[in-house]
N, C-alpha and C. Protein backbone atom coordinates (compact mmCIF):
# COMPACT_ATOMS: atom_id res chain seq x y z
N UNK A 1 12.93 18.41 4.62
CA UNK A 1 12.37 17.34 5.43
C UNK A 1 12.98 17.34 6.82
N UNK A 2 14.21 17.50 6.80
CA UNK A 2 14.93 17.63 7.99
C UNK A 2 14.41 18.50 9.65
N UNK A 3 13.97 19.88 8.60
CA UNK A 3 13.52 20.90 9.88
C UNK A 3 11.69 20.46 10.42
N UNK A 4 11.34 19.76 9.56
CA UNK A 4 9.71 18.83 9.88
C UNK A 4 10.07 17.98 10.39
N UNK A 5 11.06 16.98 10.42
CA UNK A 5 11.44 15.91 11.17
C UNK A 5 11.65 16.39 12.84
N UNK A 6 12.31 17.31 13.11
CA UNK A 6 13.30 17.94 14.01
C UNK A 6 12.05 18.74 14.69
N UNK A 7 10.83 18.97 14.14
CA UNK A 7 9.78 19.82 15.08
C UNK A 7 8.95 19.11 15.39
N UNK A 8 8.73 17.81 15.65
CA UNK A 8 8.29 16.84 16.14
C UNK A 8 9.01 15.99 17.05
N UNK A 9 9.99 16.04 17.19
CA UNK A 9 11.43 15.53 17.87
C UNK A 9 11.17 15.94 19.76
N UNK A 10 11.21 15.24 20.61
CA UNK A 10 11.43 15.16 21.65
C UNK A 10 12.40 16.09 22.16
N UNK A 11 12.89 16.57 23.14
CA UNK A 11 13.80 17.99 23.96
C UNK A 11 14.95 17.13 23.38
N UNK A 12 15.23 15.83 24.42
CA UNK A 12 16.73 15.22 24.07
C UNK A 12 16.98 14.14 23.19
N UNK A 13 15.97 13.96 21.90
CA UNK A 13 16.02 13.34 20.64
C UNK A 13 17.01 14.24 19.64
N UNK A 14 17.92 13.13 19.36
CA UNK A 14 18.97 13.39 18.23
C UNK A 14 18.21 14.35 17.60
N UNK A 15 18.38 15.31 16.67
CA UNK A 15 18.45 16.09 15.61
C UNK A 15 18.79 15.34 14.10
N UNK A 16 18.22 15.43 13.23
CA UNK A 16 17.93 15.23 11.81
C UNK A 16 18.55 16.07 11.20
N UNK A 17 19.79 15.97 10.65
CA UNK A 17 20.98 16.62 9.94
C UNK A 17 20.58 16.77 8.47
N UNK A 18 20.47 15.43 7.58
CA UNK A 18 20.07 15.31 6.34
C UNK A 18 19.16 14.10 6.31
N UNK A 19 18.54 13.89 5.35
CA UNK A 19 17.91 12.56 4.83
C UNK A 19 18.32 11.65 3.28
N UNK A 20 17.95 10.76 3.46
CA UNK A 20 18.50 9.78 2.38
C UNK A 20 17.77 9.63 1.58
N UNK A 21 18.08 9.08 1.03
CA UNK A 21 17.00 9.23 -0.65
C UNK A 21 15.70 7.81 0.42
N UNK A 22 14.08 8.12 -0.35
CA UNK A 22 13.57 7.61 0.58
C UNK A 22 13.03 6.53 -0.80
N UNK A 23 12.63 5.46 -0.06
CA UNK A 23 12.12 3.82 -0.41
C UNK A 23 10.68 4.07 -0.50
N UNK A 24 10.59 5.32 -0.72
CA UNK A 24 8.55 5.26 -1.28
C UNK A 24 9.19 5.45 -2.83
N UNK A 25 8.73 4.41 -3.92
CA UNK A 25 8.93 4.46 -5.16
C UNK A 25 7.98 5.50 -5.88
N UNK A 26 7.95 5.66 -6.57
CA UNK A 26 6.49 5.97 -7.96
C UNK A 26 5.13 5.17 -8.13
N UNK A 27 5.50 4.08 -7.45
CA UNK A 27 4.37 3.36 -7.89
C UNK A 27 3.53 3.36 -6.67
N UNK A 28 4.74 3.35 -5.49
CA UNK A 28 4.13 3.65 -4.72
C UNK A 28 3.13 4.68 -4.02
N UNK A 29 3.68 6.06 -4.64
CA UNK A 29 3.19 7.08 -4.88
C UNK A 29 1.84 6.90 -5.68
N UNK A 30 1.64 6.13 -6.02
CA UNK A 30 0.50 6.47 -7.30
C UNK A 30 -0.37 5.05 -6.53
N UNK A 31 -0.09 3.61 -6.24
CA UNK A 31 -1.02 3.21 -4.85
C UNK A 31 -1.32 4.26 -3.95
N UNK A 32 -0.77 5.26 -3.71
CA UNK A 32 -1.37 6.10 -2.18
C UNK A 32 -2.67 6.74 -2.88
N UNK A 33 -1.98 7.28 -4.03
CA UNK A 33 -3.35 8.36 -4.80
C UNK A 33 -4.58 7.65 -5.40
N UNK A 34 -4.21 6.14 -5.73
CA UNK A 34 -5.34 5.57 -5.95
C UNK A 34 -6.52 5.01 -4.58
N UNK A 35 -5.34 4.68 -3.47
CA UNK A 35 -6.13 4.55 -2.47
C UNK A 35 -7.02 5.71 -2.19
N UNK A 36 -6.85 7.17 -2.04
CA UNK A 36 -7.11 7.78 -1.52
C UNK A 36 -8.55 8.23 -2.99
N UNK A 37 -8.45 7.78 -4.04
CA UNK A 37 -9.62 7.81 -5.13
C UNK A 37 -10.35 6.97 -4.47
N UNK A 38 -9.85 5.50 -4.26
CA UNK A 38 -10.67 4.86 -3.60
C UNK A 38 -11.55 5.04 -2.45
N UNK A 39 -11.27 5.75 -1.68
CA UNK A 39 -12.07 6.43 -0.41
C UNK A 39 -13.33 7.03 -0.83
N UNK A 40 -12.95 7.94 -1.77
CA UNK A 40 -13.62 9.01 -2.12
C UNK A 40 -14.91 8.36 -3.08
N UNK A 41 -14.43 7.58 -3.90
CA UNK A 41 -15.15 7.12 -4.66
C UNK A 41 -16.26 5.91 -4.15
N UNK A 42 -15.49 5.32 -3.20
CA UNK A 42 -16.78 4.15 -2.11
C UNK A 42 -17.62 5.17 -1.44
N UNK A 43 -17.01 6.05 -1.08
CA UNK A 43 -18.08 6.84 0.14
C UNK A 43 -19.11 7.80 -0.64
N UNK A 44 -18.72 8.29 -2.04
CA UNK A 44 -19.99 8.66 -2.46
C UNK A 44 -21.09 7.39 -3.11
N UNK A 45 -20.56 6.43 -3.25
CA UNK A 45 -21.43 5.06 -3.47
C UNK A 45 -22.26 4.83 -2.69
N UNK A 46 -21.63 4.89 -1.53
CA UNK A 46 -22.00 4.02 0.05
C UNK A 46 -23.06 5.05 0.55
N UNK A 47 -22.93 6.90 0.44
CA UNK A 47 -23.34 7.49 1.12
C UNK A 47 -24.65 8.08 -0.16
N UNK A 48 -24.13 8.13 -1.25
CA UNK A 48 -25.49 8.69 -2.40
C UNK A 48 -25.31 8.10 -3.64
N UNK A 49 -26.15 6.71 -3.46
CA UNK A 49 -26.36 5.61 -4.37
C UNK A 49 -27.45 5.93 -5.45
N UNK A 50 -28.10 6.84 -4.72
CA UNK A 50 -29.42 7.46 -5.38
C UNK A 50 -28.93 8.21 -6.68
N UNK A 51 -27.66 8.76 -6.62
CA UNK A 51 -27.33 9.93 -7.36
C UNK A 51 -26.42 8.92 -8.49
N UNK A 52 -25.80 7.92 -8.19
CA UNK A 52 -25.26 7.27 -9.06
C UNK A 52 -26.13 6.26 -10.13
N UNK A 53 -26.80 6.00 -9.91
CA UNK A 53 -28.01 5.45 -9.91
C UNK A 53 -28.81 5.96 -11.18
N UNK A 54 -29.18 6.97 -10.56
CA UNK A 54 -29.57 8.35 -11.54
C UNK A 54 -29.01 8.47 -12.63
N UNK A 55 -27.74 8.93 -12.70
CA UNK A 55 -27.12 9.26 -13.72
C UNK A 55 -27.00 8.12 -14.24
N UNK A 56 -26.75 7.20 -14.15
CA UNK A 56 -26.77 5.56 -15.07
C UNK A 56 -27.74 5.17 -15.40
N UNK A 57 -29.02 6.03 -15.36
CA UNK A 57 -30.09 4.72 -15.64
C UNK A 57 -30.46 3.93 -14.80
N UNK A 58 -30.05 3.24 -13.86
CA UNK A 58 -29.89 2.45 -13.38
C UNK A 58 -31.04 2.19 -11.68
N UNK A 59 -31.97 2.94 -12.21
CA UNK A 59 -32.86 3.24 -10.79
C UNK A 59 -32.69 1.60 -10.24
N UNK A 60 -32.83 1.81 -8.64
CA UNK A 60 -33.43 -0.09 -8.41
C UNK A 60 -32.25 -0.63 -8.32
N UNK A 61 -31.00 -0.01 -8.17
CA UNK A 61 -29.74 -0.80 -8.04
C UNK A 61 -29.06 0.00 -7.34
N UNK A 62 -29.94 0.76 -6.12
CA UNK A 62 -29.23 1.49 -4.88
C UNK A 62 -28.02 0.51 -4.32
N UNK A 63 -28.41 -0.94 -3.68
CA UNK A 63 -28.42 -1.70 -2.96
C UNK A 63 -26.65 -2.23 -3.19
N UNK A 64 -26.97 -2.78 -4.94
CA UNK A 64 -25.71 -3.34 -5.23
C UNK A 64 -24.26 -1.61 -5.64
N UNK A 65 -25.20 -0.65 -5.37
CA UNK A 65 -23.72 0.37 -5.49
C UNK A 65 -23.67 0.85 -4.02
N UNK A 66 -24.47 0.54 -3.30
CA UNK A 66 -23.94 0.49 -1.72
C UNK A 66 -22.36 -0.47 -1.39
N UNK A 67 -22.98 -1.57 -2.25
CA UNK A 67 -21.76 -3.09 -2.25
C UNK A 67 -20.99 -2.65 -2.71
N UNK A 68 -20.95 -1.80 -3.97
CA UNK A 68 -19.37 -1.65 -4.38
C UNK A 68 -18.82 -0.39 -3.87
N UNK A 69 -19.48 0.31 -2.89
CA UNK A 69 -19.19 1.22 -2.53
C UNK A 69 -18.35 1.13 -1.09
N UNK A 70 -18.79 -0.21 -0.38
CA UNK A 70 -18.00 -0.76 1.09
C UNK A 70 -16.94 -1.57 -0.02
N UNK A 71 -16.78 -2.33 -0.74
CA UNK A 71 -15.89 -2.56 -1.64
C UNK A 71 -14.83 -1.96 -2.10
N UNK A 72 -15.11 -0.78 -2.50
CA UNK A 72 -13.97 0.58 -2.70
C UNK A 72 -13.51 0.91 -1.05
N UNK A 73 -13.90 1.24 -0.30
CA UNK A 73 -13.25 1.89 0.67
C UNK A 73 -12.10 0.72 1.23
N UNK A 74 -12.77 -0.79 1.11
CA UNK A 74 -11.78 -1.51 1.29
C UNK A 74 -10.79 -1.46 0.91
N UNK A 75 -10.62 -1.96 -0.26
CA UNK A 75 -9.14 -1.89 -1.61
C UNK A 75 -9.10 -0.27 -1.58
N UNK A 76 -9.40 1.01 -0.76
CA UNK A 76 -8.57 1.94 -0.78
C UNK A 76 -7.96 1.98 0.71
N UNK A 77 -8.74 1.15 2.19
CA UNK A 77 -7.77 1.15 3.01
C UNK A 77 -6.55 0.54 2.94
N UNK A 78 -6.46 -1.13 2.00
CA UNK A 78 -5.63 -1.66 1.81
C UNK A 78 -4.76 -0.88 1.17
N UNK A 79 -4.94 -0.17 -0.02
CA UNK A 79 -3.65 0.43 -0.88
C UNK A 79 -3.67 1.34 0.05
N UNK A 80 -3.51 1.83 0.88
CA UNK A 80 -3.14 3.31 2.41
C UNK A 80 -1.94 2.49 3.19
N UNK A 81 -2.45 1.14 2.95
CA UNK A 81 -1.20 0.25 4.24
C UNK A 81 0.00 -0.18 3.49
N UNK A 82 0.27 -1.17 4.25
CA UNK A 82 1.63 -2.04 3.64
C UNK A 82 0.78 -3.05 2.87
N UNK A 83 -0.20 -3.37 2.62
CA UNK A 83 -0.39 -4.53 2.02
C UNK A 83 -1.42 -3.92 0.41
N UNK A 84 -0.39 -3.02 0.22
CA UNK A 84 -0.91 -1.82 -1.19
C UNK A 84 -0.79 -2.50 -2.45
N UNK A 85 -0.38 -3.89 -1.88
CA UNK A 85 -0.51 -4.89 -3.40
C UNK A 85 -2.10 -5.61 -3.55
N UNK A 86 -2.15 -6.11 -2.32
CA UNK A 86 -3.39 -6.32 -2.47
C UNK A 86 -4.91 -5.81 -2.55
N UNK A 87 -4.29 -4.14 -1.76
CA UNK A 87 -5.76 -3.33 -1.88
C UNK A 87 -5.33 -2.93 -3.52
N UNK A 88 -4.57 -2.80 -4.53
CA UNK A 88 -4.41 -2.32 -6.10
C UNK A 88 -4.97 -4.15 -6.57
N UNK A 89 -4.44 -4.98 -6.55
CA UNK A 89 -5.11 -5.97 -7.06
C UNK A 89 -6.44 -6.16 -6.94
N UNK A 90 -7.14 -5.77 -5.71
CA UNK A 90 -8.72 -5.91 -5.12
C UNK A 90 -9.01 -4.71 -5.82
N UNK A 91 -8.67 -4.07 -6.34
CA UNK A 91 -9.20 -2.75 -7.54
C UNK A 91 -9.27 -2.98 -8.69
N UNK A 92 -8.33 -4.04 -9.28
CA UNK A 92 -8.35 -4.40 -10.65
C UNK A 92 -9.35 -5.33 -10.68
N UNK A 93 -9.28 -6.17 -9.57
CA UNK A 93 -11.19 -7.06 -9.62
C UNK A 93 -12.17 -6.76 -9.74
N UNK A 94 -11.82 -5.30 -8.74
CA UNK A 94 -13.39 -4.63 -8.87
C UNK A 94 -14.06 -3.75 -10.05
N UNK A 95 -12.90 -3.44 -10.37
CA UNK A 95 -12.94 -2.26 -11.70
C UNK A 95 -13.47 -3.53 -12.89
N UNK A 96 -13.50 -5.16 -12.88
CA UNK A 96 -14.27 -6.00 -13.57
C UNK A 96 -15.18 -6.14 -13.71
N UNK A 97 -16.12 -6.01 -11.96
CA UNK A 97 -16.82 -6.14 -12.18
C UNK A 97 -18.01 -4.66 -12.51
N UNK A 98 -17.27 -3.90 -12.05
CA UNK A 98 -18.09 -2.56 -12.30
C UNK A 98 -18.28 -2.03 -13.99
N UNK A 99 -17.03 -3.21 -14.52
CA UNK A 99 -17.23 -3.03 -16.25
C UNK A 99 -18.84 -3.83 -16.83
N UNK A 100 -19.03 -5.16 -15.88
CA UNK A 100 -19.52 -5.88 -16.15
C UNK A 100 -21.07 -5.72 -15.95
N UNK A 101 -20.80 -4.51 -14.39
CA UNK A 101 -22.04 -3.94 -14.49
C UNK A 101 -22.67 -2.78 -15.63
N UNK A 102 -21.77 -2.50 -15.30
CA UNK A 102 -21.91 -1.14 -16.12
C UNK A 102 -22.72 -1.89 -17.88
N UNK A 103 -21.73 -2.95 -18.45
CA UNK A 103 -22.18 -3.04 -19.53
C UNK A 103 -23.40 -3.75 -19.82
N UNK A 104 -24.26 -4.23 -18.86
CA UNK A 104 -25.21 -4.75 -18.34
C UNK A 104 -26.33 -3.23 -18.73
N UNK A 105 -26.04 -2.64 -17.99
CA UNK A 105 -26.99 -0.75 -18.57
C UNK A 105 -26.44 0.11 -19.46
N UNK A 106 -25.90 -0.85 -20.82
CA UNK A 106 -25.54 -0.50 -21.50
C UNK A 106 -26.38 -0.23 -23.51
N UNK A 107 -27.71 -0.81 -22.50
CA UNK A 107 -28.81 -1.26 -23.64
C UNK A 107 -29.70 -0.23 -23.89
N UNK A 108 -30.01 -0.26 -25.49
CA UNK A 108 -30.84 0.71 -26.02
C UNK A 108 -31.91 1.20 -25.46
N UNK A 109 -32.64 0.71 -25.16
CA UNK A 109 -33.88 1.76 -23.83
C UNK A 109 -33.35 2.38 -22.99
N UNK A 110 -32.19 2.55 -22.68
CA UNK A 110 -31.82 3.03 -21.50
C UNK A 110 -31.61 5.13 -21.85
N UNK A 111 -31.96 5.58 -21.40
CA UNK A 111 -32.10 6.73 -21.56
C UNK A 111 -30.84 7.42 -20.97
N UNK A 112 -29.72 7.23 -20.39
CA UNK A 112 -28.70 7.62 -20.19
C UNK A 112 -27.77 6.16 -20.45
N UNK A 113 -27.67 5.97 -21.59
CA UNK A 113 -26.53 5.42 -22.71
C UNK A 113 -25.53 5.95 -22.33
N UNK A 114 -25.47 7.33 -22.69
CA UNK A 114 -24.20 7.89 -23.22
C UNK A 114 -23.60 8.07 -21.91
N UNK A 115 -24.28 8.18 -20.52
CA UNK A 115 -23.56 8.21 -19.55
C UNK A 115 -22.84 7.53 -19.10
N UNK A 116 -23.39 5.60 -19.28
CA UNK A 116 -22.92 4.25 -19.42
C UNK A 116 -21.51 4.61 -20.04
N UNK A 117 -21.51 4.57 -21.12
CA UNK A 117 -20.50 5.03 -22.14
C UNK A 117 -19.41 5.60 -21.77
N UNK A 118 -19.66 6.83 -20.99
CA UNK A 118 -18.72 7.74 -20.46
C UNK A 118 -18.37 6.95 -19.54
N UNK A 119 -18.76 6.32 -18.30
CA UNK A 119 -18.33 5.86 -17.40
C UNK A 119 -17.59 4.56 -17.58
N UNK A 120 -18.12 4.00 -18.87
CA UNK A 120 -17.18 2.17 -19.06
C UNK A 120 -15.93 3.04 -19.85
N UNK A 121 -15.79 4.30 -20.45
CA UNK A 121 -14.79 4.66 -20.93
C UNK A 121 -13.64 5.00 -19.52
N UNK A 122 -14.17 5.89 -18.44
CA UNK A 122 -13.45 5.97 -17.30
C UNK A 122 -13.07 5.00 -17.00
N UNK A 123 -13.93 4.28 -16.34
CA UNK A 123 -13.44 2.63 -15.64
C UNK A 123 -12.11 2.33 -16.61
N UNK A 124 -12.48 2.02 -17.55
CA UNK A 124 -11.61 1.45 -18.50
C UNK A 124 -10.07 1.96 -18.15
N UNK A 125 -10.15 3.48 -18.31
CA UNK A 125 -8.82 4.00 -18.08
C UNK A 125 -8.27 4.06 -16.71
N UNK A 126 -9.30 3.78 -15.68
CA UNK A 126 -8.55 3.32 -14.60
C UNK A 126 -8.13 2.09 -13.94
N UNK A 127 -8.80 0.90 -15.20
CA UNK A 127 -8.71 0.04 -14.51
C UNK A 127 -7.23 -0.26 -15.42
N UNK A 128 -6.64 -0.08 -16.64
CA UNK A 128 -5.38 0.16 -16.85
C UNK A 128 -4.32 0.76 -15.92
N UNK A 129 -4.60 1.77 -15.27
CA UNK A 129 -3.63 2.58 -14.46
C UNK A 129 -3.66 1.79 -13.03
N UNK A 130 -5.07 0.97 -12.62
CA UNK A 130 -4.90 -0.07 -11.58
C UNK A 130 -3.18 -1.02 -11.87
N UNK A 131 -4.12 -1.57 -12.81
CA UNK A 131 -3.10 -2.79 -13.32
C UNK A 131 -1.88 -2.43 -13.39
N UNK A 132 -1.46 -1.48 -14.09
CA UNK A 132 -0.40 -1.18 -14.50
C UNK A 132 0.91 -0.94 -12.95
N UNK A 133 -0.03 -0.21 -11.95
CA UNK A 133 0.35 -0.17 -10.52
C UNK A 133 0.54 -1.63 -10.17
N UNK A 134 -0.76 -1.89 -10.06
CA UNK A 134 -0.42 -3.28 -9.17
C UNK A 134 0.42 -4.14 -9.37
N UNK A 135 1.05 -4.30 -10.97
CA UNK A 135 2.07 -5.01 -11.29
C UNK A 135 3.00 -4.31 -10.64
N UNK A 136 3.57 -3.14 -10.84
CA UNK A 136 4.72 -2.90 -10.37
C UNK A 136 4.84 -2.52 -9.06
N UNK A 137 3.90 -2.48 -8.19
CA UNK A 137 4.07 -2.69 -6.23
C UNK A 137 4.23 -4.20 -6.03
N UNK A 138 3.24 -5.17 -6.93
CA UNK A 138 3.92 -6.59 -6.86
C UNK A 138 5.28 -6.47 -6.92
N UNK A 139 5.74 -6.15 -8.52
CA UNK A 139 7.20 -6.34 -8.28
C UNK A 139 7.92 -6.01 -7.19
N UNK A 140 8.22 -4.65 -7.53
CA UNK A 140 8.84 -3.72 -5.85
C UNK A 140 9.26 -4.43 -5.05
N UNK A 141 7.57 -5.35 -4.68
CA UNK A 141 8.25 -5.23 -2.62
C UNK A 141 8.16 -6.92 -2.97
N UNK A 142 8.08 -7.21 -3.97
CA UNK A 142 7.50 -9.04 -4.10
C UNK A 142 9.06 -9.93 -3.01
N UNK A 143 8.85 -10.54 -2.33
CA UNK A 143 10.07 -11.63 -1.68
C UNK A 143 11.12 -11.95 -2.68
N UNK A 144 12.30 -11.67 -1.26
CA UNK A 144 13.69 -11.87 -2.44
C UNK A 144 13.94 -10.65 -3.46
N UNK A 145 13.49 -9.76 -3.74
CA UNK A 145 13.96 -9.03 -4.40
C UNK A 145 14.57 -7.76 -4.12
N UNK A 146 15.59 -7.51 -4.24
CA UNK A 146 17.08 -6.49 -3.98
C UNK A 146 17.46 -7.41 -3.34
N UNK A 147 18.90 -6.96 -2.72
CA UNK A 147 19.89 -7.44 -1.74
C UNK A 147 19.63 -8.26 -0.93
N UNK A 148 19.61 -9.76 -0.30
CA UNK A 148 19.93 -9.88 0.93
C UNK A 148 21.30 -8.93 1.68
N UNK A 149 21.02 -8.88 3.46
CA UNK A 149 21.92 -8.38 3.67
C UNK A 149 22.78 -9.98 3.99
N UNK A 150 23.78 -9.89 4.50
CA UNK A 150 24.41 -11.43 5.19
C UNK A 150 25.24 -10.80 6.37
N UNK A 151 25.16 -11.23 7.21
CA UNK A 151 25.84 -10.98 8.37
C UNK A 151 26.99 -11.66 8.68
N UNK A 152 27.04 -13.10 7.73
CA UNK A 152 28.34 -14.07 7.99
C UNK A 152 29.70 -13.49 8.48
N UNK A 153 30.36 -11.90 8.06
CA UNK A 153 31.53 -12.10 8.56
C UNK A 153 31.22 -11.14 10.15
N UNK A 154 30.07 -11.28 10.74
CA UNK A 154 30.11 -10.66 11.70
C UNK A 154 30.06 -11.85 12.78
N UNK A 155 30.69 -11.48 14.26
CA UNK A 155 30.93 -12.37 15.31
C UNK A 155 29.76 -12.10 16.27
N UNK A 156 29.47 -10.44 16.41
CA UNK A 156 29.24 -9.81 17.53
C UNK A 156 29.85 -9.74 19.07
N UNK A 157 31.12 -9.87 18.50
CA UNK A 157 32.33 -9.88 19.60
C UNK A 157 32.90 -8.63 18.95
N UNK A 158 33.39 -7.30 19.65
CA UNK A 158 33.91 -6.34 19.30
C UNK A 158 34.98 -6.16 19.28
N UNK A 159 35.85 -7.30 19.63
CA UNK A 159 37.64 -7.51 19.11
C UNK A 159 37.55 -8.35 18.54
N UNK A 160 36.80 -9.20 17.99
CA UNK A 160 37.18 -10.60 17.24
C UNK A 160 36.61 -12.01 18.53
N UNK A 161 36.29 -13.22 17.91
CA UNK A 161 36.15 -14.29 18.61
C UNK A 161 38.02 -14.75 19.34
N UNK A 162 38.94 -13.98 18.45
CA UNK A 162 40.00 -14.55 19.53
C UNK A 162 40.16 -14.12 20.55
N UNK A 163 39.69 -12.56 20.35
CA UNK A 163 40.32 -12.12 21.78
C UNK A 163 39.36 -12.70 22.59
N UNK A 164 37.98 -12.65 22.28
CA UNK A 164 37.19 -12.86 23.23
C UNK A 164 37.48 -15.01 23.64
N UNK A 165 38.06 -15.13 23.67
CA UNK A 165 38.50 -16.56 24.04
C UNK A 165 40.06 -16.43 25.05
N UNK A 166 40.89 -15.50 24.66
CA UNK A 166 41.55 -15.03 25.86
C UNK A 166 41.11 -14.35 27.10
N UNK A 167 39.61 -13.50 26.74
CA UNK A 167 39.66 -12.72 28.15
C UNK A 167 39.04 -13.97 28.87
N UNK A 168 38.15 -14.82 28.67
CA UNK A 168 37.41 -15.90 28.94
C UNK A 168 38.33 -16.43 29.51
N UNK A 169 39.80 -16.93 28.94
CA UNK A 169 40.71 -18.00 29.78
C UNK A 169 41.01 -16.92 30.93
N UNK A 170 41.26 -16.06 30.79
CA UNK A 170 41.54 -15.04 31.71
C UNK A 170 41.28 -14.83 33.08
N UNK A 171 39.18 -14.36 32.35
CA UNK A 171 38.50 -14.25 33.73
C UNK A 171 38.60 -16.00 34.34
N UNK A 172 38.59 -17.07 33.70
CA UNK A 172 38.43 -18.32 34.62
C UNK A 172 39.75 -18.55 35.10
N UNK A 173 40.84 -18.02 34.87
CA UNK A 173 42.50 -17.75 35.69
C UNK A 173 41.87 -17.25 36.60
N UNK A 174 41.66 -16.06 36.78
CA UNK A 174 41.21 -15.22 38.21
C UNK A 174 40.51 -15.69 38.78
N UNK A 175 39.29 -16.22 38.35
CA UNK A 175 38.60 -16.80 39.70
C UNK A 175 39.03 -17.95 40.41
N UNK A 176 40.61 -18.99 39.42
CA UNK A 176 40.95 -20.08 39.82
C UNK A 176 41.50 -18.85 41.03
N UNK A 177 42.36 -18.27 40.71
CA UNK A 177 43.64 -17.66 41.71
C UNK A 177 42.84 -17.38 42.76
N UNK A 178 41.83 -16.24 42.93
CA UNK A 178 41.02 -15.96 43.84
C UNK A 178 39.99 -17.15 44.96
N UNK A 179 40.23 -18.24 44.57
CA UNK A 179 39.23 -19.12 44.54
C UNK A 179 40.46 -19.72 45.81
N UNK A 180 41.87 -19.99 45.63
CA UNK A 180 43.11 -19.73 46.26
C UNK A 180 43.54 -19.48 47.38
């Protein structure tokens, strides 16, 4: 990481020696990869509704997988940012209602059943691996949790508040004397 850090670096920017263990968790890791499903998965909604459509049975409901298709790209820009709790929570909503659709064209005339099927079986397993994320990026970054730092025994005086109360009597000695 160091020599990628350092080739982006400015002429008279410090140099990058080593790095520290880094504060992107696992879960976090796995919000990025869901965001980035999420992209993928709104924009073939958004862009070929026809084709999803199709395969579900589901002719005549271009319109509403357009909706969940600007829907996904949302809750995958959100899980891309800092606020990756709420674009994974806005996934576990949505992954509800796409169960809800889904089981809606889930009825015997329907000539691609088994595709229904396949797909409330997917959903299903992702909307577990949602959840299961979103709880733990809640936790993670949720307020108050790890360390406060406390600054209490610091002055921001770099000898101490005593000395800095002698040079003070000090400099106002000199300007009495000078003043003289």
């Amino acid at each position: 990481m160091g020599k990628i850090a350092n080739f982006v670096r400015s002429k008279g920017d410090p140099k990058v020696i080593s790095t520290g263990p880094s504060s992107f968790g696992a879960s976090d890791r796995m919000a990025r990869n869901l965001g980035w499903f999420s992209l993928g998965l709104g924009a073939l909604e958004l862009l070929t509704p026809e084709r999803v459509t199709r395969a579900l049975g589901m002719e005549g409901q271009e319109t509403l997988v357009r909706a969940y298709g600007a829907r996904e790209i949302a809750a995958g820009v959100l899980s891309l940012s800092t606020e990756k709790g709420t674009g994974l929570w806005s996934r576990v909503a949505g992954d509800g209602l796409d169960i809800a659709t889904l089981m809606g064209a889930l009825h015997a005339d329907n000539p691609k059943r088994g595709n229904v099927a396949l797909a409330l079986l997917m959903v299903g397993g992702i909307t577990l691996l949602d959840f299961a994320t979103a709880k733990e990026v809640s936790a993670r970054h949720a307020p108050g949790n790890g360390s406060r730092r406390t600054y209490s025994d610091r002055t921001g005086y770099p000898k101490g508040i005593a000395a800095s109360r002698g040079i003070g009597a000090a400099t106002k000695l000199r300007k009495q004397l000078a003043a003289t």
